[in-house]
Protein backbone atom coordinates (compact mmCIF):
# COMPACT_ATOMS: atom_id res chain seq x y z
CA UNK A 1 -8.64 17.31 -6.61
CA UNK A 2 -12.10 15.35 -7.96
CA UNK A 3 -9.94 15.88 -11.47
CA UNK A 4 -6.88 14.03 -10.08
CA UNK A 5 -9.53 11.20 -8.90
CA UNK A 6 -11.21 10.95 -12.68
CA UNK A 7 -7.55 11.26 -14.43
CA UNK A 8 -6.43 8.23 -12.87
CA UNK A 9 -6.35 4.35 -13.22
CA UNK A 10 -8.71 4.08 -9.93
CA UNK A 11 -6.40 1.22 -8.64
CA UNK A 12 -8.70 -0.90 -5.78
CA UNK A 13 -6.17 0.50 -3.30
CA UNK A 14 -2.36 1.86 -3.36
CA UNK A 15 0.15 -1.29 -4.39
CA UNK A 16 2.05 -1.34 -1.69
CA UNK A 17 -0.90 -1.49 0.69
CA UNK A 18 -1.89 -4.83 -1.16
CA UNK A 19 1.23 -6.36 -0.66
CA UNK A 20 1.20 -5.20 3.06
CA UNK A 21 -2.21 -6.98 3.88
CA UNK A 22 -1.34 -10.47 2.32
CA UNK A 23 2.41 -10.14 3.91
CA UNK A 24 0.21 -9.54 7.07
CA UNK A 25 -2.29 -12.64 6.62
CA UNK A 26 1.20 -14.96 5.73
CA UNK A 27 2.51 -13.59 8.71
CA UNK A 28 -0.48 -14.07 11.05
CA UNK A 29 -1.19 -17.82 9.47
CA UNK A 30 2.64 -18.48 10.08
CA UNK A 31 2.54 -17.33 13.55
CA UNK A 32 -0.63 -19.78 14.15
CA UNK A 33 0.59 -22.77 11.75
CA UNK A 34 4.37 -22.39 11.43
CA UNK A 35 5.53 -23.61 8.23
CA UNK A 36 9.19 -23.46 6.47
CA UNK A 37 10.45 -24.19 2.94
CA UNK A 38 13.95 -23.41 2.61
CA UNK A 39 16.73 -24.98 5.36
CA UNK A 40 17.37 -22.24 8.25
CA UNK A 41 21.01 -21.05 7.31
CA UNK A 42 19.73 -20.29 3.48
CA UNK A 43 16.70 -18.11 4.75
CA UNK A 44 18.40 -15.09 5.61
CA UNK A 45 21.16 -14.38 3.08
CA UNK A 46 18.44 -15.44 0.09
CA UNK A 47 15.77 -13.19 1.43
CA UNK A 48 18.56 -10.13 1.88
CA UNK A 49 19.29 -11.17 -2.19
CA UNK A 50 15.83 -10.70 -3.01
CA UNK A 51 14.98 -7.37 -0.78
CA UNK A 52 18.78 -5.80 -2.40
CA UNK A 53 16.73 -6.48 -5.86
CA UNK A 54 13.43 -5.79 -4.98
CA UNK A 55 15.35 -2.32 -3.94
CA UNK A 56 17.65 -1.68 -6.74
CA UNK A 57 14.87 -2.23 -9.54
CA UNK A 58 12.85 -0.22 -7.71
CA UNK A 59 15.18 2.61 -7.85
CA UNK A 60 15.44 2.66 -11.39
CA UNK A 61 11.99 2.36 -11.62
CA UNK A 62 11.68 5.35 -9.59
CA UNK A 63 14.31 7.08 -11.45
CA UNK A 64 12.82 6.63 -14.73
CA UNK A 65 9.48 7.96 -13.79
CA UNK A 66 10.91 11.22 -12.57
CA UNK A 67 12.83 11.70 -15.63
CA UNK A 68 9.60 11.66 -17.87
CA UNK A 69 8.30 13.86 -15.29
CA UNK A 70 5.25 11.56 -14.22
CA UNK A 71 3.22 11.08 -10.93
CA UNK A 72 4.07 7.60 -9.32
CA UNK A 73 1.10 7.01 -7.26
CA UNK A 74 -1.85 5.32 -9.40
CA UNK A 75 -4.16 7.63 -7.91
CA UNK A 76 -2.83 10.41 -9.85
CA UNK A 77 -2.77 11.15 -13.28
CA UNK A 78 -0.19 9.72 -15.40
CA UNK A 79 1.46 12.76 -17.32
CA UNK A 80 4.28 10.68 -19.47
CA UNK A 81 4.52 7.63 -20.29
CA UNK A 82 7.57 5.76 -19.21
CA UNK A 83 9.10 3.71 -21.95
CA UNK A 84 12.73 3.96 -21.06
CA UNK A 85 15.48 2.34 -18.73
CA UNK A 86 14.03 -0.30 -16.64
CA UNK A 87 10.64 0.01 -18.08
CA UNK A 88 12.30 -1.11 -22.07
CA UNK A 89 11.98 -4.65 -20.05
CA UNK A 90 9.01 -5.04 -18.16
CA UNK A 91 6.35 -2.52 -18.12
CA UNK A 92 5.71 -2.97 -14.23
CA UNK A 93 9.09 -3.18 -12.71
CA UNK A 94 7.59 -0.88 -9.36
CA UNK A 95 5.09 -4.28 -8.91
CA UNK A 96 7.95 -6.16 -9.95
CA UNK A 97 10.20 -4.86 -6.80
CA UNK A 98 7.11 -5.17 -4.70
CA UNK A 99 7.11 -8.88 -5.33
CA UNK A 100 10.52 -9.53 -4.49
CA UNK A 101 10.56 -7.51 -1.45
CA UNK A 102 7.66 -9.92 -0.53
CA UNK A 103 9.32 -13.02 -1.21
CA UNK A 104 12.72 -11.55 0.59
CA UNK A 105 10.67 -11.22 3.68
CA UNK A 106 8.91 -14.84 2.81
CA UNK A 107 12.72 -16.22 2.59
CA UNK A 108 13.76 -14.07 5.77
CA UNK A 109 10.98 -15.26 7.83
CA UNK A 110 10.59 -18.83 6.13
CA UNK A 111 7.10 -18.44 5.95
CA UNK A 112 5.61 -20.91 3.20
CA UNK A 113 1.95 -19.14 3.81
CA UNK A 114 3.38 -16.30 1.91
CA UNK A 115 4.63 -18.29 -0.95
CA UNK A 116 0.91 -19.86 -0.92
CA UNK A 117 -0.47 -16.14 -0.68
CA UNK A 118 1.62 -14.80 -3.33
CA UNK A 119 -0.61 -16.51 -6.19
CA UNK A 120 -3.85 -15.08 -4.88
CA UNK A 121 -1.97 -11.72 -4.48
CA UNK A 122 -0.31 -11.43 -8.03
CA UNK A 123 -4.29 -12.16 -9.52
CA UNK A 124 -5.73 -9.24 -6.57
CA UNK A 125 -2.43 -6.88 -8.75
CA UNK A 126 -3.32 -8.42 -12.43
CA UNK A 127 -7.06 -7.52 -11.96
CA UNK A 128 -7.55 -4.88 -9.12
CA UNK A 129 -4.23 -2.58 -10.52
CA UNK A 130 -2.19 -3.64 -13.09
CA UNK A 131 -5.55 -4.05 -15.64
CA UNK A 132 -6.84 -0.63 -14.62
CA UNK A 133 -3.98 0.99 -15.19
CA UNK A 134 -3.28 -0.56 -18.89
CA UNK A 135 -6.68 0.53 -19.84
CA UNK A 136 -6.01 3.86 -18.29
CA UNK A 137 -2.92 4.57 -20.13
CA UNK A 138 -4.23 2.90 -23.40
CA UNK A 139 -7.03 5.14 -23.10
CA UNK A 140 -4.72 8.29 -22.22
CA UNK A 141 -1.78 7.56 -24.82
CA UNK A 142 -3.79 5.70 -27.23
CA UNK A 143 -1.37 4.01 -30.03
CA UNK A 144 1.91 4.67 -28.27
CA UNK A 145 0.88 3.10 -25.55
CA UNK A 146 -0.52 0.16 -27.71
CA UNK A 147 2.63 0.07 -29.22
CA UNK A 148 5.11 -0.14 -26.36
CA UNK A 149 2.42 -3.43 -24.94
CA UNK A 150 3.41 -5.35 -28.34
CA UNK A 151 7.03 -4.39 -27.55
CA UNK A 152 7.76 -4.74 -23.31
CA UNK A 153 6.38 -7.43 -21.33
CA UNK A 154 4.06 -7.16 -18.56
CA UNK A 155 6.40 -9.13 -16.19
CA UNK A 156 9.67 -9.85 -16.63
């Protein structure tokens, strides 16, 4: 198991957790300080637009990672590197998914704190996850790894 820990991108904590405390701090701030942005009869069928993609690309994210045969959590090692499918478009469409279940549930609830929250949480992702991991992988896969970051966008 202490391999698994060293053969990994040692991510400050899982993704989805990350995404789970700021949703919780808009949520809590919103509760205290309410504060809409989009006019109540758009909230609910544009956040259930954004959660239906937020799902679907994560499926095929999913998908694609168990076809290479790799581990999906960040705190394992990565075994294959994903190139295909979803991730020939943006190299992090799990983080991708993640956002736009968040701003689903922003739209949903018409919480503008999240909407505030979501810059400080997309820096907390570029530095505390989605760095660690390129270096990881660079370091694992070396040039083809280097090679599909000149070809596939981080984003989208």
């Amino acid at each position: 198991m202490a391999k698994s820990h060293r053969d990994s991108a040692r991510v400050i904590a899982p993704p989805p957790l990350i995404y789970l405390g700021f949703l919780a701090l808009g949520l809590a701030l919103h509760r205290f300080w309410p504060a809409g942005f989009l006019p109540e009869i758009a909230r609910l069928p544009f956040g259930a637009v954004l959660i239906a993609s937020g799902l679907v690309l994560a499926g095929l994210g999913f998908r694609e990672l168990r076809r290479v045969g790799t581990n999906i959590a960040p705190h394992l090692p990565s075994t294959a590197l994903a190139t295909g499918g979803v991730y020939g478009y943006t190299r992090n469409p799990l983080y991708v998914a993640l956002t736009l279940f968040y701003l689903g549930i922003a739209a949903g609830t018409n919480d503008l704190w999240q909407l505030l929250l979501l810059a400080p949480l997309l820096v907390v992702m570029r530095h505390g996850v989605i760095g660690r991991e390129e270096r990881y992988l660079e370091a694992k896969f070396g040039d083809a790894y280097r090679q599909y970051k000149q070809r596939v966008r981080r984003w989208v």
